[in-house]
N, C-alpha and C. Protein backbone atom coordinates (compact mmCIF):
# COMPACT_ATOMS: atom_id res chain seq x y z
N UNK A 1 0.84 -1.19 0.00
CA UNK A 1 0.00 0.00 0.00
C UNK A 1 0.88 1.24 0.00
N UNK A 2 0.42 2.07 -0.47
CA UNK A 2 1.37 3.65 -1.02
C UNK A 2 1.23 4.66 -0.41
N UNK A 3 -0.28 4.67 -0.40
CA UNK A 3 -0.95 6.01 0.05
C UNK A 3 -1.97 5.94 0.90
N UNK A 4 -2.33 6.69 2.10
CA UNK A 4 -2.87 7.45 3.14
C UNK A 4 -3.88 8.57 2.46
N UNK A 5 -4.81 9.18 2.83
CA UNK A 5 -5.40 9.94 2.89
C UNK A 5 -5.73 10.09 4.42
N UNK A 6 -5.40 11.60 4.87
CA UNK A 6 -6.43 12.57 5.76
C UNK A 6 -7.55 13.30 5.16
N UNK A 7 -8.82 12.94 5.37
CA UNK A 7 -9.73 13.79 5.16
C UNK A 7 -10.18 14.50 6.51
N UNK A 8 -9.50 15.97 6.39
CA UNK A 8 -9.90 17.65 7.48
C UNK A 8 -11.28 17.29 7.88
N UNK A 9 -11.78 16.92 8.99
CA UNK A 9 -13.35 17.00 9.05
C UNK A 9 -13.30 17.71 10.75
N UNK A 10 -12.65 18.73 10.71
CA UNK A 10 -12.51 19.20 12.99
C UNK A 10 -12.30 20.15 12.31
N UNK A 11 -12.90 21.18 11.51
CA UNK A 11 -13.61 22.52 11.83
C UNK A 11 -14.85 22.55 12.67
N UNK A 12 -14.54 24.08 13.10
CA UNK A 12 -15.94 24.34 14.12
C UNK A 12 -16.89 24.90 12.97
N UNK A 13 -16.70 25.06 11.85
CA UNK A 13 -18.23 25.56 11.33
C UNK A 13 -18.32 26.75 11.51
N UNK A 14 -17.79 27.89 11.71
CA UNK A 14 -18.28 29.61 12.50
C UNK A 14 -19.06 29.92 11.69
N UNK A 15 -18.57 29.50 10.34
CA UNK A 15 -19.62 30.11 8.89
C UNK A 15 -20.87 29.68 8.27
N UNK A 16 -20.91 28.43 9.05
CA UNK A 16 -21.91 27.61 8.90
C UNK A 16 -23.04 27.64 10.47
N UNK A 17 -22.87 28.83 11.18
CA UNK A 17 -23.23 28.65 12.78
C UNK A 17 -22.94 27.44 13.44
N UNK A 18 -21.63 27.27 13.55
CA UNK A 18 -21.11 25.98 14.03
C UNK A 18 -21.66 24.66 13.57
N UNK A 19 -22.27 24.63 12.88
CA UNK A 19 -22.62 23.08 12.58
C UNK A 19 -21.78 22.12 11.92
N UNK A 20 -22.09 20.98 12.22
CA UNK A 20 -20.69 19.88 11.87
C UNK A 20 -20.42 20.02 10.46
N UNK A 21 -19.56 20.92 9.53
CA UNK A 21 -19.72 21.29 7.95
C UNK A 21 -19.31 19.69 7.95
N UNK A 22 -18.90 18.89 8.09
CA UNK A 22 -18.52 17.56 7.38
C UNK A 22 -20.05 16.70 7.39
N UNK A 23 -20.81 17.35 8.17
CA UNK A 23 -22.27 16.28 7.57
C UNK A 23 -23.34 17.40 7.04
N UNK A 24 -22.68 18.35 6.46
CA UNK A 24 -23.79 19.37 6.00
C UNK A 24 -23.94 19.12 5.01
N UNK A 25 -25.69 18.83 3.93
CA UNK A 25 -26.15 18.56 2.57
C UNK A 25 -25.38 19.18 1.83
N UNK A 26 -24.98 18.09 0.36
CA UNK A 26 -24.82 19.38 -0.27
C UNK A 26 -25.35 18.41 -1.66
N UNK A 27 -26.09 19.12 -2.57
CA UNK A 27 -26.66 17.80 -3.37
C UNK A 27 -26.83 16.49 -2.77
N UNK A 28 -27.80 16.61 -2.11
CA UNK A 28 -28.40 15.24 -1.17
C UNK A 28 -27.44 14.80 -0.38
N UNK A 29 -26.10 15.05 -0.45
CA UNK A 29 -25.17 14.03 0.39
C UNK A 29 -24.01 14.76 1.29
N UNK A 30 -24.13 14.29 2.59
CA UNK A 30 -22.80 15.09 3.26
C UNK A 30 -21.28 15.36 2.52
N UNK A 31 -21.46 16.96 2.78
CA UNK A 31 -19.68 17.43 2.35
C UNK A 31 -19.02 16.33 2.42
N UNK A 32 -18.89 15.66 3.62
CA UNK A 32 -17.56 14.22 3.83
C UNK A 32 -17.79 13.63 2.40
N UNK A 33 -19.10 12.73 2.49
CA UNK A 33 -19.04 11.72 1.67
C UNK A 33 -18.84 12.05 0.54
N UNK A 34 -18.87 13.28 -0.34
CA UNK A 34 -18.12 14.04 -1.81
C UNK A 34 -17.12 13.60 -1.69
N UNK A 35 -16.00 14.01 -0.86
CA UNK A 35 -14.80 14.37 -0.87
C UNK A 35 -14.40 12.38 -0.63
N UNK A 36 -14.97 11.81 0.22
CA UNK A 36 -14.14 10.62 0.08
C UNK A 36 -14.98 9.48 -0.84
N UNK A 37 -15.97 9.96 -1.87
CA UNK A 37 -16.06 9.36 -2.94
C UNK A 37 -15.10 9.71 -4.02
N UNK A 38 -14.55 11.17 -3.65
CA UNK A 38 -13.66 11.72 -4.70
C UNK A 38 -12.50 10.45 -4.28
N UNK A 39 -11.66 11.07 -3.17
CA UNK A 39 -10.13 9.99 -3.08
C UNK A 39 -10.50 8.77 -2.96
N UNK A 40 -11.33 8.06 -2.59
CA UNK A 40 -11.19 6.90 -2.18
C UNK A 40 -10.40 6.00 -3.52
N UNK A 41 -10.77 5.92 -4.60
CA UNK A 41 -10.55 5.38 -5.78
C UNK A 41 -8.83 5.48 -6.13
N UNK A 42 -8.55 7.02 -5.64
CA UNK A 42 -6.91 7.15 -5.97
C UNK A 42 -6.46 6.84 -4.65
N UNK A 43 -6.52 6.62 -3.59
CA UNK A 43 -5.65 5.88 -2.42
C UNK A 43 -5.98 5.08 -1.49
N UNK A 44 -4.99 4.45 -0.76
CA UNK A 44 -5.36 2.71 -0.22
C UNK A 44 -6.07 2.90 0.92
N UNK A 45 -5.78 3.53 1.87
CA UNK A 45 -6.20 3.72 3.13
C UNK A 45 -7.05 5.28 3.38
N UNK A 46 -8.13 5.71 4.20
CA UNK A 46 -8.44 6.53 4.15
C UNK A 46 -8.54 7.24 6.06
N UNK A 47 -8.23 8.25 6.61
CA UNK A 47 -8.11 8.16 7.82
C UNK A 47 -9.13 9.86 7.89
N UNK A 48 -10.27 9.67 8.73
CA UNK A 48 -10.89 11.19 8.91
C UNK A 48 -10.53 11.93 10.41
N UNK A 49 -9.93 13.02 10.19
CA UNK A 49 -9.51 13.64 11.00
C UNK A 49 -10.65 14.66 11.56
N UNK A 50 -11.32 14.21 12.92
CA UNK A 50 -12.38 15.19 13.33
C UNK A 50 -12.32 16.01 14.11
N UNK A 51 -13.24 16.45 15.10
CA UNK A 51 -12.94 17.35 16.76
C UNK A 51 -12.88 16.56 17.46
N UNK A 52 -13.10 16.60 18.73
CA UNK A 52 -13.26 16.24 19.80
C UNK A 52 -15.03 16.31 20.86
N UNK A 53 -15.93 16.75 19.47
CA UNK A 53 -17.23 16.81 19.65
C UNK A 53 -17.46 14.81 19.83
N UNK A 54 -18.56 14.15 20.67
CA UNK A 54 -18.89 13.15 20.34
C UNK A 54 -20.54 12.77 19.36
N UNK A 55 -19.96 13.15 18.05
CA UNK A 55 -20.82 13.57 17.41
C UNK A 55 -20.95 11.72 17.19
N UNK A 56 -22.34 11.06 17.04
CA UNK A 56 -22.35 9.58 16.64
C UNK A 56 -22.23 9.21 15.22
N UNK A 57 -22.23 10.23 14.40
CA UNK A 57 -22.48 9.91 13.14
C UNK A 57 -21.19 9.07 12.38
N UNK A 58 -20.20 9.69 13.20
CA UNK A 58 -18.69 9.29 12.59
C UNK A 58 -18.20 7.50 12.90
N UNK A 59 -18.85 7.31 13.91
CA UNK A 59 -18.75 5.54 14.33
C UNK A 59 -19.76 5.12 13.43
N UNK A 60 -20.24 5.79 12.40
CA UNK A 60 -20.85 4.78 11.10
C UNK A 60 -20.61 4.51 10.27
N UNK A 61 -19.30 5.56 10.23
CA UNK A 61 -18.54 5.37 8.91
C UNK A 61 -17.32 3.91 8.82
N UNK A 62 -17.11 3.61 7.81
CA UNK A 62 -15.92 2.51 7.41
C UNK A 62 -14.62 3.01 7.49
N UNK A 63 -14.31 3.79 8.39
CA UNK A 63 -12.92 4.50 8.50
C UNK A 63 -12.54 4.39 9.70
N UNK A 64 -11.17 5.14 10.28
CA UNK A 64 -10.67 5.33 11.24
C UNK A 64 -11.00 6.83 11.32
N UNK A 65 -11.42 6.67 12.44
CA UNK A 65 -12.12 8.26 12.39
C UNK A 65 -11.15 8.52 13.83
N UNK A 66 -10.19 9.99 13.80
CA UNK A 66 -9.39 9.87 14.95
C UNK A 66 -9.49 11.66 15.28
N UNK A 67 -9.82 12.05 16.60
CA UNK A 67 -9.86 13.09 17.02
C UNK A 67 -8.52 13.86 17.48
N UNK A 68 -8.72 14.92 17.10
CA UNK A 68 -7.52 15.99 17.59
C UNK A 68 -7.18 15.87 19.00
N UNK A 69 -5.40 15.71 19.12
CA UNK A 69 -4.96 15.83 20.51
C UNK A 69 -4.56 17.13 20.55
N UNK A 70 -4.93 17.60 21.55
CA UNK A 70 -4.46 19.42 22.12
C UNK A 70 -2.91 18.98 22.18
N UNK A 71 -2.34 20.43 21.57
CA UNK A 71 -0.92 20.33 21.89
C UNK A 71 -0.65 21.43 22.94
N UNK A 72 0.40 21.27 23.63
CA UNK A 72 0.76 22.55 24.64
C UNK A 72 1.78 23.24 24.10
N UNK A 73 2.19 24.73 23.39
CA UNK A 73 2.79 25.48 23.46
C UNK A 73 3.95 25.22 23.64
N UNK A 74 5.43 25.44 23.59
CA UNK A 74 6.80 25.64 24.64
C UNK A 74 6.35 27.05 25.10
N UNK A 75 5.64 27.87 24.49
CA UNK A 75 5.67 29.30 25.05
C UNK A 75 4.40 29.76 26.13
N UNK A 76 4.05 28.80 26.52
CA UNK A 76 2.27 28.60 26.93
C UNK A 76 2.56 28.23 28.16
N UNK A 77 1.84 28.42 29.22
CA UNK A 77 1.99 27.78 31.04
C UNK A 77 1.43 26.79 30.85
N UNK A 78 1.86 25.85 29.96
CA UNK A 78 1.38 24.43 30.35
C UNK A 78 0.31 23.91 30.16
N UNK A 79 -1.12 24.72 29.68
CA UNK A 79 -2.29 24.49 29.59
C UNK A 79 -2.31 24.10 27.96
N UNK A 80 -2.80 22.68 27.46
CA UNK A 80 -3.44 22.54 25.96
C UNK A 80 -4.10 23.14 25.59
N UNK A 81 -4.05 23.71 24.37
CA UNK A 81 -4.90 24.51 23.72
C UNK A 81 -5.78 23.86 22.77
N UNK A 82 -7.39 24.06 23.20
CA UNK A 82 -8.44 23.10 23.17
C UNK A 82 -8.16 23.39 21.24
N UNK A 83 -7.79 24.33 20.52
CA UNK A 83 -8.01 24.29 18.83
C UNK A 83 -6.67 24.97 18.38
N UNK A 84 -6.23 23.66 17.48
CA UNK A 84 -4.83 23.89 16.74
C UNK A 84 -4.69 24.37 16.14
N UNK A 85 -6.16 23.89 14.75
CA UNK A 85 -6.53 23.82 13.63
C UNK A 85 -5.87 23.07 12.98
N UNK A 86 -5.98 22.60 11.40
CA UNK A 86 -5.79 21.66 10.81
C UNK A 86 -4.62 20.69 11.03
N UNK A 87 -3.21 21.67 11.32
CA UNK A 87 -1.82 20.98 11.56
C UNK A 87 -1.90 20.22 12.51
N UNK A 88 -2.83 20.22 13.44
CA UNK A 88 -3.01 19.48 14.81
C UNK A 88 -3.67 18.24 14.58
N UNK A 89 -4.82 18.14 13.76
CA UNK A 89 -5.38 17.27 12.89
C UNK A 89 -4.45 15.89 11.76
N UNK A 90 -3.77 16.78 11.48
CA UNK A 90 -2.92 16.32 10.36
C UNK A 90 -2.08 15.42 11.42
N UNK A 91 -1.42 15.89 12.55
CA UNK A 91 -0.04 15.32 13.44
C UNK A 91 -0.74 14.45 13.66
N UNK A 92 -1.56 14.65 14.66
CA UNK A 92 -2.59 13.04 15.30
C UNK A 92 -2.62 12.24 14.38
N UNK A 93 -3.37 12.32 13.01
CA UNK A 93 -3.64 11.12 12.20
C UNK A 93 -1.98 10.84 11.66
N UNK A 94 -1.07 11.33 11.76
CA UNK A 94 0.38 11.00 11.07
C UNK A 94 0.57 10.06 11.68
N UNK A 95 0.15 9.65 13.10
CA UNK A 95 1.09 8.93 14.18
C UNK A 95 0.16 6.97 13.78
N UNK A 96 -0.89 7.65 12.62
CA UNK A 96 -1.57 6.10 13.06
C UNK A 96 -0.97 5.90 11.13
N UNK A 97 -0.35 6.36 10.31
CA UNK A 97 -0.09 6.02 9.08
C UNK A 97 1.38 5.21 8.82
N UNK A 98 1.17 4.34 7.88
CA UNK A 98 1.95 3.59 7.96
C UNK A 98 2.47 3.32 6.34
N UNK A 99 1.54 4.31 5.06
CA UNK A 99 2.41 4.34 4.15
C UNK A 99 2.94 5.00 3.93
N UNK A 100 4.15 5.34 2.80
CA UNK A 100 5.35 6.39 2.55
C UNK A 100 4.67 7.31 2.24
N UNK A 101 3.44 7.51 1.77
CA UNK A 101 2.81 9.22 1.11
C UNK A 101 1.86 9.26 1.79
N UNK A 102 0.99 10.62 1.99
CA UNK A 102 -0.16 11.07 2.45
C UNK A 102 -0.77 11.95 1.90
N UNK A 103 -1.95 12.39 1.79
CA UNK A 103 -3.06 12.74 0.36
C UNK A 103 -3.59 13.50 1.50
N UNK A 104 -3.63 14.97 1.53
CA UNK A 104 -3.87 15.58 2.87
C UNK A 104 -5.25 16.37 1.75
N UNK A 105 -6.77 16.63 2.55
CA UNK A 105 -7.68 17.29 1.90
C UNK A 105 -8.84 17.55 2.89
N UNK A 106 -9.45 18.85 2.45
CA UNK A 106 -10.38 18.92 3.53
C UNK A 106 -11.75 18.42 3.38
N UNK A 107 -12.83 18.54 3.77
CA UNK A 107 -13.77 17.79 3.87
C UNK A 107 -14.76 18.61 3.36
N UNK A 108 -14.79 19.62 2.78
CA UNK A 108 -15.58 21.09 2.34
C UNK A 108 -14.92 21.39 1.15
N UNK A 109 -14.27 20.13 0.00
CA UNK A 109 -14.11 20.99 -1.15
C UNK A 109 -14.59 19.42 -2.10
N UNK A 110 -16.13 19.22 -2.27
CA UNK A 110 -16.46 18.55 -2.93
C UNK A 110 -16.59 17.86 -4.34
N UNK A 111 -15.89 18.88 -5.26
CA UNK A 111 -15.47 18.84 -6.41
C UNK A 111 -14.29 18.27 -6.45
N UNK A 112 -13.50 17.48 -5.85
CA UNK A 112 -11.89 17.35 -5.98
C UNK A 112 -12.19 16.46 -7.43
N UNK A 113 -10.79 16.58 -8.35
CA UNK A 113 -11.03 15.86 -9.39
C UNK A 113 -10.28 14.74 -9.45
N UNK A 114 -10.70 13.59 -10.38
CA UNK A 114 -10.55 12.16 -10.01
C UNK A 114 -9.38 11.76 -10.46
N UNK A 115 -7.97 13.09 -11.15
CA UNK A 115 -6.71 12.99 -10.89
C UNK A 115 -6.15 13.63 -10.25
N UNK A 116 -6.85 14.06 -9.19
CA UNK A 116 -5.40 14.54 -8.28
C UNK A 116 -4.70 14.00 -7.39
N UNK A 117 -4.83 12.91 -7.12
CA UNK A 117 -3.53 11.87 -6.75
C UNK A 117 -2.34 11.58 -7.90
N UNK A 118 -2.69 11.72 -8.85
CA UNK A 118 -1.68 11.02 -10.57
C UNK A 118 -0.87 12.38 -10.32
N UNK A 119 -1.27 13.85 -10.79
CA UNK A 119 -1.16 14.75 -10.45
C UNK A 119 0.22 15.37 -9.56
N UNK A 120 -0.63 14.93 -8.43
CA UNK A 120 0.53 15.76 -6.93
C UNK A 120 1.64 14.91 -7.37
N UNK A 121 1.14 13.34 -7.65
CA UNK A 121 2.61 12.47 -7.30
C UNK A 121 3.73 12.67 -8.62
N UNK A 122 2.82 13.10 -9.58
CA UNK A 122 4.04 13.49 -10.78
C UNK A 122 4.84 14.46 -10.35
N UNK A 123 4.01 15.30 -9.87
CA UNK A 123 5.09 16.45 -9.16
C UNK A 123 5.10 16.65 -7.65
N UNK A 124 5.83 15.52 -7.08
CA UNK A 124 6.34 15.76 -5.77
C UNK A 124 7.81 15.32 -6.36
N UNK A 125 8.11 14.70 -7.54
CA UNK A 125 9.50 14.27 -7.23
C UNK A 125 10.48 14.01 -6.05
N UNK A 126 11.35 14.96 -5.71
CA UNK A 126 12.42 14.52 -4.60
C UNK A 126 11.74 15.66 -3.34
N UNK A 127 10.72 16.50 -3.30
CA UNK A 127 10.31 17.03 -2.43
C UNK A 127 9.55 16.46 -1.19
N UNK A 128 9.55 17.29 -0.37
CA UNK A 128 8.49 16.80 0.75
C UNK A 128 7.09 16.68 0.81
N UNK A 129 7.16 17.93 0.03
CA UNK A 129 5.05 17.65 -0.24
C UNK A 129 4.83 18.69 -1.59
N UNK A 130 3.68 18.25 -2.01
CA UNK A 130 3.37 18.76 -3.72
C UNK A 130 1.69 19.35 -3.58
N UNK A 131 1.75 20.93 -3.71
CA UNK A 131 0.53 21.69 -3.13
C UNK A 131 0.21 21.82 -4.15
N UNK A 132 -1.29 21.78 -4.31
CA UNK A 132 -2.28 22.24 -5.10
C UNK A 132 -2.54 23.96 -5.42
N UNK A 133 -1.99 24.14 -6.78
CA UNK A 133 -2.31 25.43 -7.08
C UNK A 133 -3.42 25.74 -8.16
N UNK A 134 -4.60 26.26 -7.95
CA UNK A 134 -5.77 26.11 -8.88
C UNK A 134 -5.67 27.03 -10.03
N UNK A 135 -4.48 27.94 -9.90
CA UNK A 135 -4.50 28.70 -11.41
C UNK A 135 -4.76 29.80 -11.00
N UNK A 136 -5.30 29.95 -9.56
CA UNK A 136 -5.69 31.70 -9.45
C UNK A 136 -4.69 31.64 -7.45
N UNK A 137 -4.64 30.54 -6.59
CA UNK A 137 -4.63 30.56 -5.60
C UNK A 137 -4.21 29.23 -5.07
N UNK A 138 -2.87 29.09 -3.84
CA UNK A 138 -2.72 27.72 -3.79
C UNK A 138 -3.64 27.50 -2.97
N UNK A 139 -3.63 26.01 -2.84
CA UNK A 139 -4.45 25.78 -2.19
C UNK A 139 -3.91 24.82 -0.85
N UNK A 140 -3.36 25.53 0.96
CA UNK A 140 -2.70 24.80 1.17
C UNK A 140 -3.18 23.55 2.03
N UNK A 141 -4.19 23.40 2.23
CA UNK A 141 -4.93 22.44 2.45
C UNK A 141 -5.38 21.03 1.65
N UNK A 142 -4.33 21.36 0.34
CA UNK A 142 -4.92 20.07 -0.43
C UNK A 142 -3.02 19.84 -0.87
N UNK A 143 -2.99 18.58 -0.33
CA UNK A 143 -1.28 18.59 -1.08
C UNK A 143 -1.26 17.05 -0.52
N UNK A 144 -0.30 16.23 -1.18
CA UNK A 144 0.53 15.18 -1.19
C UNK A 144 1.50 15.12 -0.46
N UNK A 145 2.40 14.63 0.32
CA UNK A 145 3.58 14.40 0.90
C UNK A 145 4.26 12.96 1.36
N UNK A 146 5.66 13.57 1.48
CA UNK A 146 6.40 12.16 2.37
C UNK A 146 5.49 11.94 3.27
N UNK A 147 5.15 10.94 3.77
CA UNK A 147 4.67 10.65 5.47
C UNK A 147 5.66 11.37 6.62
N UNK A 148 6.84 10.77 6.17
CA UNK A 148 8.00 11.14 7.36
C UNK A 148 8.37 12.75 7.42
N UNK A 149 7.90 13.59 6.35
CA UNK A 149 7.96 14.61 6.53
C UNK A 149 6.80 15.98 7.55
N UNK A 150 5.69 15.15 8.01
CA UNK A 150 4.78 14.96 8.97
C UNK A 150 5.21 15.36 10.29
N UNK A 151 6.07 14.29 10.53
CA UNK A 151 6.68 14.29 11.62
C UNK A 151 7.60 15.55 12.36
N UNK A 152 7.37 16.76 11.20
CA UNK A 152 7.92 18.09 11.55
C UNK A 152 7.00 18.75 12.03
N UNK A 153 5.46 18.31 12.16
CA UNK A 153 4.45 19.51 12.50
C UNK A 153 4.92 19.37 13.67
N UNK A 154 5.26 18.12 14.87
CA UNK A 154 4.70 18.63 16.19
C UNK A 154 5.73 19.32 16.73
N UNK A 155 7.02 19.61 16.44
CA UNK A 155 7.92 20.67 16.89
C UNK A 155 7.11 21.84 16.44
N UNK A 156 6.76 22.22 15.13
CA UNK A 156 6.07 23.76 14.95
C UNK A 156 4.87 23.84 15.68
N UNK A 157 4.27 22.97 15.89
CA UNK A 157 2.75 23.40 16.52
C UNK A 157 3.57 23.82 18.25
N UNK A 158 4.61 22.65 19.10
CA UNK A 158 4.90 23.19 20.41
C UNK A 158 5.58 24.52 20.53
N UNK A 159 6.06 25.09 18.83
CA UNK A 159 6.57 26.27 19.10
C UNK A 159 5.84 27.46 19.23
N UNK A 160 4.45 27.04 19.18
CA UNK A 160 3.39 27.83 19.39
C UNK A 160 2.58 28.68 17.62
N UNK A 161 3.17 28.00 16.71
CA UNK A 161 3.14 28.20 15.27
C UNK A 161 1.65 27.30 14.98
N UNK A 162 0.83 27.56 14.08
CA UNK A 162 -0.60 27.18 13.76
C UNK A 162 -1.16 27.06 11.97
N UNK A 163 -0.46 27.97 11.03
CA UNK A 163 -0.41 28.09 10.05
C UNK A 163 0.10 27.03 9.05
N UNK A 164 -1.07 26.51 8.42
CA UNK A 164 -0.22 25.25 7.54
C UNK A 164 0.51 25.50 6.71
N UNK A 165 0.47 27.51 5.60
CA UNK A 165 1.03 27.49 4.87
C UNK A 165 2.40 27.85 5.51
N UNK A 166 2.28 28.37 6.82
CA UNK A 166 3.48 28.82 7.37
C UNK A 166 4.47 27.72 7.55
N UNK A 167 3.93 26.41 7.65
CA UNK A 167 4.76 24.71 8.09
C UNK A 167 5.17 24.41 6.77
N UNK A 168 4.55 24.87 5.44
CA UNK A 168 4.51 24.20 3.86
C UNK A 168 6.15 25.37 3.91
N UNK A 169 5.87 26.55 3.97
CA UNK A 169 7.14 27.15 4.21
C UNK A 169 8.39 27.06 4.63
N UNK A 170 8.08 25.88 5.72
CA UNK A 170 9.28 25.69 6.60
C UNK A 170 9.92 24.69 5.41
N UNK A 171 9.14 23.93 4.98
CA UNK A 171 9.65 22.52 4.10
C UNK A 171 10.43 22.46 2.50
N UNK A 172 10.47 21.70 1.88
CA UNK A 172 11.07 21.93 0.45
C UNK A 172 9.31 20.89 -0.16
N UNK A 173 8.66 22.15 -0.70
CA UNK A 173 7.42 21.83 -1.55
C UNK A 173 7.48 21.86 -3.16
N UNK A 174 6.43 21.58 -3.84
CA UNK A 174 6.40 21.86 -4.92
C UNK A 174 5.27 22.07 -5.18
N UNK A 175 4.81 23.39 -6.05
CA UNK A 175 3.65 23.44 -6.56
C UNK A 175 3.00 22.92 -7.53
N UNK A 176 1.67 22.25 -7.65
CA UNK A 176 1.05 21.33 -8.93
C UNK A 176 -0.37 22.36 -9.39
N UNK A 177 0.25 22.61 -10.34
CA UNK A 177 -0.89 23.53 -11.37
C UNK A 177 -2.15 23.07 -11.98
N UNK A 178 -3.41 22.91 -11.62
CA UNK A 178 -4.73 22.24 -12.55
C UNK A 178 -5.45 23.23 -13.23
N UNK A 179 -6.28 23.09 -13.70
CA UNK A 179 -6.79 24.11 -14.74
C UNK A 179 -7.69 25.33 -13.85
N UNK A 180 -7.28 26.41 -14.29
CA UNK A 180 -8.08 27.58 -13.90
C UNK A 180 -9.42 27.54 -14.09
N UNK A 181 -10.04 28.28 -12.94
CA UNK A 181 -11.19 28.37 -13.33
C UNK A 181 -12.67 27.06 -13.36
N UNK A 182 -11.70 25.85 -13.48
CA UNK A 182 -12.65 24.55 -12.94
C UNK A 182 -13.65 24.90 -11.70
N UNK A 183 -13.37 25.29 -10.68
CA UNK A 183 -14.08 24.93 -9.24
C UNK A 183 -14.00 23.91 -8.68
N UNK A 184 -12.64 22.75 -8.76
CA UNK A 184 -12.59 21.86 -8.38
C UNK A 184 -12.06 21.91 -6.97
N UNK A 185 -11.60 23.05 -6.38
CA UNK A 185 -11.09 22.97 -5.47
C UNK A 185 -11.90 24.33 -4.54
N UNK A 186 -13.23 24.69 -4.73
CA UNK A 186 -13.58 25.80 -4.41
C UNK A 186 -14.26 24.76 -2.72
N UNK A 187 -13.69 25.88 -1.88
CA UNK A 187 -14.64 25.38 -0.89
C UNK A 187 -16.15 25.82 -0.32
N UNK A 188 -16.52 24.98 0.42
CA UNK A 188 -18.23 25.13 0.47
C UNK A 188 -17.72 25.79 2.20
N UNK A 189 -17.92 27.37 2.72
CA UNK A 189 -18.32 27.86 3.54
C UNK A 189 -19.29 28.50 4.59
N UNK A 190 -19.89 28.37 3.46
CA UNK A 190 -21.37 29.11 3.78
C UNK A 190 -22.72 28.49 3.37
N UNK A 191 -23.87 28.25 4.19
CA UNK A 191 -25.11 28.02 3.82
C UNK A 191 -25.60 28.18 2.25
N UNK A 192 -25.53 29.40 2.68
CA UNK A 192 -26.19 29.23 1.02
C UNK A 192 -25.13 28.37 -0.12
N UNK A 193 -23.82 28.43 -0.21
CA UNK A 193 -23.33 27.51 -1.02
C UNK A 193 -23.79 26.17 -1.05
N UNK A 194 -24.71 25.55 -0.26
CA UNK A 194 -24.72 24.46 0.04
C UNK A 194 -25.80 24.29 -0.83
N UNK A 195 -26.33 24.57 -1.86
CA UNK A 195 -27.53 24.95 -2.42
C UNK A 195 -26.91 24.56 -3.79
């Protein structure tokens, strides 16, 4: 087996009035289930990264569904900080993967197209991870990587750092170009998009 997928599903929703965006309609069917009808086909294993809400819906799914561990700061008195955001998401599920790549995507961009695994991996070559650039905007929430290169979030998150593009920064990336203007990578934020 090759490839891992994280599917992002531990947003709070602010834009959605907190509601769980990973089971919000969208053409009859939850945001999640778009997005992992999209990857499932291009990778072996699939792992959903949620909150720490005990929402029941997620023990129905056929996955490993694994909740965010609070990280503590080095610069912080010691107290976990109940929201990482995504990088915190991403570390937890790193620690349960066990192939060489990971297919990192969020759970609110239902259009993904049915090559972007062929895609990232043409162009990750000798890099650490291969980001999705849609032609107008990267996108740093959707990218490919080493697995073992993972293993750098939890020093940046204890340094009190939160920003994924700020961690894609720290690394040696490469950008992967798809066609402008598609909407394959547009995310669903708001109610009315859900329409």
């Amino acid at each position: 087996m090759n490839t891992t997928a994280i599917v992002l599903a531990g947003g709070k929703g602010s834009r959605m009035y907190y509601a769980e965006k990973a089971w919000m309609l969208h053409h009859g069917k939850p945001l999640l289930s778009h997005v992992v009808d999209s990857v499932s086909p291009q990778v072996d294993i699939i792992l959903i990264s949620r909150n720490n809400t005990n929402d029941p819906r997620y023990d129905t799914l056929p996955y490993h569904c694994i909740a965010d561990i609070p990280f503590t700061p080095n610069n912080n008195d010691g107290e976990a900080t109940e929201q990482q955001g995504p990088l915190s998401g991403i570390s937890t599920c790193a620690r349960h993967i066990t192939t060489p790549l990971t297919l990192v995507v969020p759970c609110d961009t239902p259009r993904l197209p049915n090559n972007l695994m062929r895609k990232l991996l043409d162009g990750l070559g000798d890099a650490s991870a291969a980001v999705v650039h849609d032609g107008k905007n990267e996108q740093p929430l959707v990218f490919l990587a080493q697995t073992l290169a993972l293993q750098e979030i939890d020093s940046y998150l204890k340094a009190g750092h939160r920003s994924v593009k700020g961690w894609l920064d720290g690394i040696n990336y490469n950008r992967v170009y798809f066609e402008i203007g598609s909407g394959e990578f547009e995310n669903i934020n708001t109610v009315e998009q859900l329409a």
